[in-house]
C-alpha atoms as a PDB file:
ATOM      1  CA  UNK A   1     120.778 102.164  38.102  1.00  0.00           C
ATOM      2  CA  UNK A   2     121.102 102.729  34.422  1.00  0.00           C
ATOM      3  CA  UNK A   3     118.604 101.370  31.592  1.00  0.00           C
ATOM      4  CA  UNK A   4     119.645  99.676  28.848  1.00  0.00           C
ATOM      5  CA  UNK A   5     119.120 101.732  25.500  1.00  0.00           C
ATOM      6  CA  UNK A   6     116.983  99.469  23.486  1.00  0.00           C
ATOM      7  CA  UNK A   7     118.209  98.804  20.551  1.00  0.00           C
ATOM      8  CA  UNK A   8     116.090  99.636  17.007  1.00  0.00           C
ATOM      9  CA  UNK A   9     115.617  96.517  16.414  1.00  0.00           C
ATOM     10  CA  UNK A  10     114.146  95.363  19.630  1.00  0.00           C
ATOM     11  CA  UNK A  11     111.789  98.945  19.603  1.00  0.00           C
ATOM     12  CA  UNK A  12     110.407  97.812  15.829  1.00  0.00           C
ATOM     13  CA  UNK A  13     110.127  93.970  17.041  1.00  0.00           C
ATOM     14  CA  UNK A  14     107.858  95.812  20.633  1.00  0.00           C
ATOM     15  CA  UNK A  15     106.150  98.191  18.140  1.00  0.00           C
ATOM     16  CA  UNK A  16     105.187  95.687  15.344  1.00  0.00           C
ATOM     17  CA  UNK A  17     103.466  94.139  18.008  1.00  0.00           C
ATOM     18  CA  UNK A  18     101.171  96.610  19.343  1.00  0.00           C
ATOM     19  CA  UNK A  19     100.292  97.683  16.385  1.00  0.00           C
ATOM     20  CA  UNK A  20      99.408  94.175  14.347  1.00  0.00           C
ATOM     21  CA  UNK A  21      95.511  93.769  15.335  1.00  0.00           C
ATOM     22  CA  UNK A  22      94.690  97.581  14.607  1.00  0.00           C
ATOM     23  CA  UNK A  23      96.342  97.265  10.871  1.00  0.00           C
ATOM     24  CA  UNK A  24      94.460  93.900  10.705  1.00  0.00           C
ATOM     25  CA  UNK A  25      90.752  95.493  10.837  1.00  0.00           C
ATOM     26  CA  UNK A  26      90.745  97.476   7.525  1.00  0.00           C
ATOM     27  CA  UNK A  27      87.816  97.377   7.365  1.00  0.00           C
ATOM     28  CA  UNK A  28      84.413  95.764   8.550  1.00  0.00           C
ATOM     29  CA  UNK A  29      80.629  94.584   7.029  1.00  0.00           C
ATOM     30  CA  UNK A  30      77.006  93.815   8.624  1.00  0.00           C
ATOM     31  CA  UNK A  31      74.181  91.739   8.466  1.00  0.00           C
ATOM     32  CA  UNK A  32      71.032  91.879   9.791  1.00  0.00           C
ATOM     33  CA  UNK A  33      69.005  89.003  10.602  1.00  0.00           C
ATOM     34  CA  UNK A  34      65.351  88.656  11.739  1.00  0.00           C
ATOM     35  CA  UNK A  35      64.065  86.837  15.317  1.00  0.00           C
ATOM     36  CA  UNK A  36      60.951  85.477  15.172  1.00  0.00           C
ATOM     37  CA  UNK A  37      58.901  83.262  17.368  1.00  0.00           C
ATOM     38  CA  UNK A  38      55.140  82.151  17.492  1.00  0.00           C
ATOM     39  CA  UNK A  39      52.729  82.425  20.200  1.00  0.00           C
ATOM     40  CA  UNK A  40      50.172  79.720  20.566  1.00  0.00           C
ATOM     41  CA  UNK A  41      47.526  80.391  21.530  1.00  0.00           C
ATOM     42  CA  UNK A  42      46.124  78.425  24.720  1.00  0.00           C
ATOM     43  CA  UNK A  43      44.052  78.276  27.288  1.00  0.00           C
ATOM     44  CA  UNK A  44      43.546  75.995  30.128  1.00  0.00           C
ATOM     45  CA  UNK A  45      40.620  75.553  32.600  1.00  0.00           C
ATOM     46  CA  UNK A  46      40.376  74.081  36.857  1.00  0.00           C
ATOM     47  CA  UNK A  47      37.126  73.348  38.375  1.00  0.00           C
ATOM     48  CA  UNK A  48      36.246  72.992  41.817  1.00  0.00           C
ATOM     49  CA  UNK A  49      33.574  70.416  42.966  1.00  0.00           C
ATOM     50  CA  UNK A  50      30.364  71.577  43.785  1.00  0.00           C
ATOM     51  CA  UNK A  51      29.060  69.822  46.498  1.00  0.00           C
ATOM     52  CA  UNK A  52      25.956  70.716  47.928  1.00  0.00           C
ATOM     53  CA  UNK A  53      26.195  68.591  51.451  1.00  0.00           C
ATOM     54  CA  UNK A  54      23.158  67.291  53.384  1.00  0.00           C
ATOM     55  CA  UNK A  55      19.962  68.106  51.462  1.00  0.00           C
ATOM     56  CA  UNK A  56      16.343  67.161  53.303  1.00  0.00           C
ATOM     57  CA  UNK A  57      13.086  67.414  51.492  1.00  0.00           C
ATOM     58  CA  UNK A  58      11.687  66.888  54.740  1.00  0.00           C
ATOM     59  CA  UNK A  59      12.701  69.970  57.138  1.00  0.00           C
ATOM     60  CA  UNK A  60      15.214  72.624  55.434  1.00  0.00           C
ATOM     61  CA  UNK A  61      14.764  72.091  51.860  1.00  0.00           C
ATOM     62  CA  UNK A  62      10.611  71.107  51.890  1.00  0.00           C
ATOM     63  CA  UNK A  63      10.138  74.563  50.838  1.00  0.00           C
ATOM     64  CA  UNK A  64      13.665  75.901  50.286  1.00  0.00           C
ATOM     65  CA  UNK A  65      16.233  75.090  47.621  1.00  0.00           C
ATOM     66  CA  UNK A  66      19.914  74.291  48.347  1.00  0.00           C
ATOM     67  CA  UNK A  67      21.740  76.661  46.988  1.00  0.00           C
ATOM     68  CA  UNK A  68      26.131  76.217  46.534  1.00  0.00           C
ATOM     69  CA  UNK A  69      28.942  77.874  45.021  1.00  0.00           C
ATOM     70  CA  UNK A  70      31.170  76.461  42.816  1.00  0.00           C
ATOM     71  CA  UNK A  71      33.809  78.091  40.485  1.00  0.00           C
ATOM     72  CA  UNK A  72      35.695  77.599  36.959  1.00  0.00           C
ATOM     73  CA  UNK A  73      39.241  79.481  36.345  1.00  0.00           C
ATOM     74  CA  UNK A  74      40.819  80.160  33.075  1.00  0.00           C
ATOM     75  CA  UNK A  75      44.091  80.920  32.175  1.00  0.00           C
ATOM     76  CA  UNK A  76      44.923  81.959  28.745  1.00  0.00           C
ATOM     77  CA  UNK A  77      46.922  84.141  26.546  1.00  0.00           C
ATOM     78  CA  UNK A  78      46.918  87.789  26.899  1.00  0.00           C
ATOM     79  CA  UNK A  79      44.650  89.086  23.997  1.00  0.00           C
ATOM     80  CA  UNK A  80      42.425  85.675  23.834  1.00  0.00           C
ATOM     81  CA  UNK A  81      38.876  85.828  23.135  1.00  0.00           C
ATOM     82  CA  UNK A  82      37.032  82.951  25.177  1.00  0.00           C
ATOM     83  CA  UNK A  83      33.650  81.262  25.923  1.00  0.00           C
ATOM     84  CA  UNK A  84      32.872  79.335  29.223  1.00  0.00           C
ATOM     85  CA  UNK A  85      30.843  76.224  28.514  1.00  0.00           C
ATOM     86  CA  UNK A  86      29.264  73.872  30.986  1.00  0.00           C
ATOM     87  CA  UNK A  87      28.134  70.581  29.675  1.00  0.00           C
ATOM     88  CA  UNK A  88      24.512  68.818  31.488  1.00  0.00           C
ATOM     89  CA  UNK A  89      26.796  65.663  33.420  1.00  0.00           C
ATOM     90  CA  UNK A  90      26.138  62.089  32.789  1.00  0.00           C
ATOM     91  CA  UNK A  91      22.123  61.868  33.824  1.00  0.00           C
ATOM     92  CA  UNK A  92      20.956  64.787  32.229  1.00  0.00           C
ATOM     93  CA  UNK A  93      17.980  62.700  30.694  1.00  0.00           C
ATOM     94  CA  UNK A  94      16.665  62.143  33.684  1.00  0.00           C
ATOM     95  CA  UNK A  95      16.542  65.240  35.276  1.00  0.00           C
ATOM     96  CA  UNK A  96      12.966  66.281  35.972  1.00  0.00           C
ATOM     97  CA  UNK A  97      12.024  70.417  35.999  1.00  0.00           C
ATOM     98  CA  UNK A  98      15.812  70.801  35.451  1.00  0.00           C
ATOM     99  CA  UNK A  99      18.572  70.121  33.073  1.00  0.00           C
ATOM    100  CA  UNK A 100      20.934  68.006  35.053  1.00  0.00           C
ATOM    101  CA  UNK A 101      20.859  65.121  37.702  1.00  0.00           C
ATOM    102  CA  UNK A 102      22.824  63.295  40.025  1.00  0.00           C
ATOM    103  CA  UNK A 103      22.353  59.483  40.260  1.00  0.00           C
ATOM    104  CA  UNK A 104      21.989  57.543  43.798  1.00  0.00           C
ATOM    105  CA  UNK A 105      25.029  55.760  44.092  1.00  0.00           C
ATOM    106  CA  UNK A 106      23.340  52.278  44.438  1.00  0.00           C
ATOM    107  CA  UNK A 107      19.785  53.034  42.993  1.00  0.00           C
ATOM    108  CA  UNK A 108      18.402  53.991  39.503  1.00  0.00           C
ATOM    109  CA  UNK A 109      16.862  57.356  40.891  1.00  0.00           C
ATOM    110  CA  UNK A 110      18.022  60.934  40.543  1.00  0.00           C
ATOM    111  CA  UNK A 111      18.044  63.670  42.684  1.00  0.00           C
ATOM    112  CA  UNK A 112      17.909  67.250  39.612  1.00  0.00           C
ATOM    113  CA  UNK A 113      19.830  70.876  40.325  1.00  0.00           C
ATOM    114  CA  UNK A 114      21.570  73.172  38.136  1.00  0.00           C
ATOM    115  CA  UNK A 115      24.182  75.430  37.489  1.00  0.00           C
ATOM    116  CA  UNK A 116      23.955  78.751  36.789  1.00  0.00           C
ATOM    117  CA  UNK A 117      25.906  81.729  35.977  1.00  0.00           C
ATOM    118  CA  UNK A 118      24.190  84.088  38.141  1.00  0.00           C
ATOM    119  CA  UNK A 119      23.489  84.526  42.001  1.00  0.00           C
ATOM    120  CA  UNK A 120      19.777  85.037  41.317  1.00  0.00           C
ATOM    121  CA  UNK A 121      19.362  81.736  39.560  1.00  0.00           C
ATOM    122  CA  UNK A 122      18.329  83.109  36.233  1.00  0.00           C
ATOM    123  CA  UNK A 123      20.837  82.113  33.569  1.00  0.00           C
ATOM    124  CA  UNK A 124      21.199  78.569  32.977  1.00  0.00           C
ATOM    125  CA  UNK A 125      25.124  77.822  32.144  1.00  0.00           C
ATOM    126  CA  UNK A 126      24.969  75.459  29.251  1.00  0.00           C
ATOM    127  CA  UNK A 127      27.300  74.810  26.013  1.00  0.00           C
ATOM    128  CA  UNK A 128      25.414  76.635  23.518  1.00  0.00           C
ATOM    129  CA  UNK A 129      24.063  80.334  23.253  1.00  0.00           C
ATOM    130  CA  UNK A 130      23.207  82.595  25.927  1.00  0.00           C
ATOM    131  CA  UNK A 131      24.073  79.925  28.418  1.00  0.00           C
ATOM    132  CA  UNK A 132      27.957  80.307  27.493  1.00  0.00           C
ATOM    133  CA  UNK A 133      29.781  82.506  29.813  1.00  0.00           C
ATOM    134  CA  UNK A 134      31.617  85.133  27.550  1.00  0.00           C
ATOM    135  CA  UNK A 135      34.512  86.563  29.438  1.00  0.00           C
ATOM    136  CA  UNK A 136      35.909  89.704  28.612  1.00  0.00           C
ATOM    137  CA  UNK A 137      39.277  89.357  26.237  1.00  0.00           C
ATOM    138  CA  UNK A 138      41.788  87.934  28.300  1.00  0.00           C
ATOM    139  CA  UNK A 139      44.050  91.161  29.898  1.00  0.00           C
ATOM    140  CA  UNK A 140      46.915  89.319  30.417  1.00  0.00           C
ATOM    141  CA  UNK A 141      48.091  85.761  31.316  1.00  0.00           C
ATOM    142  CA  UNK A 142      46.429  85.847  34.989  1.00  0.00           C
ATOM    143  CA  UNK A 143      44.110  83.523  35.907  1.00  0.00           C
ATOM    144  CA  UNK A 144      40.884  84.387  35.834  1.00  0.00           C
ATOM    145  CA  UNK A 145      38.087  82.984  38.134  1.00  0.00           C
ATOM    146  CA  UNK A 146      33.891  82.737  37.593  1.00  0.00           C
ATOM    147  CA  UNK A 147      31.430  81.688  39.949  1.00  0.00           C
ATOM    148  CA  UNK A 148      29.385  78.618  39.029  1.00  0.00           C
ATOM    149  CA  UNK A 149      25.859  78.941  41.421  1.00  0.00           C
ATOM    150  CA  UNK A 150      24.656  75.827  41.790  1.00  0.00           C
ATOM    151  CA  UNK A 151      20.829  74.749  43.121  1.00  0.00           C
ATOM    152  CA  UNK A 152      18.920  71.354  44.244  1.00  0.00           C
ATOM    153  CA  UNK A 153      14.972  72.438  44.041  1.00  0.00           C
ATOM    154  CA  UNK A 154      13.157  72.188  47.051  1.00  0.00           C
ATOM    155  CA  UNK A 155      10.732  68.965  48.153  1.00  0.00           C
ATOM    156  CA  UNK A 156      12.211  65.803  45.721  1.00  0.00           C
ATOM    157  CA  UNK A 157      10.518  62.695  46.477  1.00  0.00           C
ATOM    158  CA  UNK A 158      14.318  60.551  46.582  1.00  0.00           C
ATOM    159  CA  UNK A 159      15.602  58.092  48.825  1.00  0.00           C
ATOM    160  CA  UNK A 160      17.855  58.714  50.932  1.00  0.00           C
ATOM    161  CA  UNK A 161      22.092  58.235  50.207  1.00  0.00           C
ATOM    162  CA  UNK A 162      24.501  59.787  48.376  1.00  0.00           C
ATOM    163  CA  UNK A 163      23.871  61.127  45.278  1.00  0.00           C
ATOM    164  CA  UNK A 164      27.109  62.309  42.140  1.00  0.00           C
ATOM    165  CA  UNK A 165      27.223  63.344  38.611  1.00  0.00           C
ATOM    166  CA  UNK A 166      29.849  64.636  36.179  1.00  0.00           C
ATOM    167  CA  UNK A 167      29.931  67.691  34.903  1.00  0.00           C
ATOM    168  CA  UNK A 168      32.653  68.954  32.429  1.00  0.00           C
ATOM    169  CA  UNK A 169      33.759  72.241  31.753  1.00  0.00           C
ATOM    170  CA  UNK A 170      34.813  73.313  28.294  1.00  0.00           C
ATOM    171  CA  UNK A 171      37.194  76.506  27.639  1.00  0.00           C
ATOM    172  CA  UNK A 172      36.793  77.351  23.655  1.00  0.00           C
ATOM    173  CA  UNK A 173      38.654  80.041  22.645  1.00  0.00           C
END
């Protein structure tokens, strides 16, 4: 089997080809352009009920409190500085020897506890001041959770039924 010579022509035509896109890029130029974006920054906050259960003035709790736990999670963004507010729920004006109540369901009475940010019961958690949880600067973007240590005191003179209130929790960051 023999080849064909190819002719000159033909070889320029195959050549002219090949080398077409390497004479077209004489040359070249930049630019550089920023990216930018914005973090916002958020938080956001879950609760879980407290519920304290069966409370008895009579036998258990004549000369013991009732004492629950409760918690508040945050998530925010990493680097966010945050305070942990609880405010007093809907019958805080008629709380007596505490700062918050739960109304009967059917009666005008009120059974009082509290919330606090401690095991031991000693630091009311409130909206303002020292009762503010302050977390420490948010790590990262993992939720964090606090305890909420809640308390009926001992011997109330209520009737009996179920008693509720509303409490709302308040991220500020």
């Amino acid at each position: 089997m023999f080849l064909k010579p190819i002719t000159t022509y033909r070889w320029l035509i195959v050549m002219g080809l090949l080398l077409e896109p390497a004479l077209a890029l004489a040359g070249s130029a930049t630019s550089s352009f920023r990216v930018t974006a914005t973090l916002d920054p958020t938080c956001s906050i879950q609760t879980t009920p407290a519920t304290f259960g069966h409370y008895n003035p009579l036998t258990t709790h004549a000369t013991a409190p009732l004492d629950i736990i409760s918690s508040v999670t945050i998530t925010c963004s990493k680097g966010m500085a945050t305070t942990i507010g609880l405010d007093r729920g809907l019958h805080a004006d008629d709380a007596q020897g505490t700062t918050r109540a739960m109304k009967h369901l059917s009666k005008t009475e009120f059974l009082s506890y509290e919330l606090y940010q401690d095991a031991v019961h000693t630091t009311l958690w409130g909206t303002t001041g020292a009762h503010l949880v302050v977390p420490p600067i948010a790590p990262d973007t993992k939720p964090r959770t606090f305890l909420i240590f809640g308390r009926i005191p001992p011997a109330q003179d209520v009737s009996a039924g179920e008693y509720h209130d509303t409490v709302v929790a308040i991220v500020n960051f």
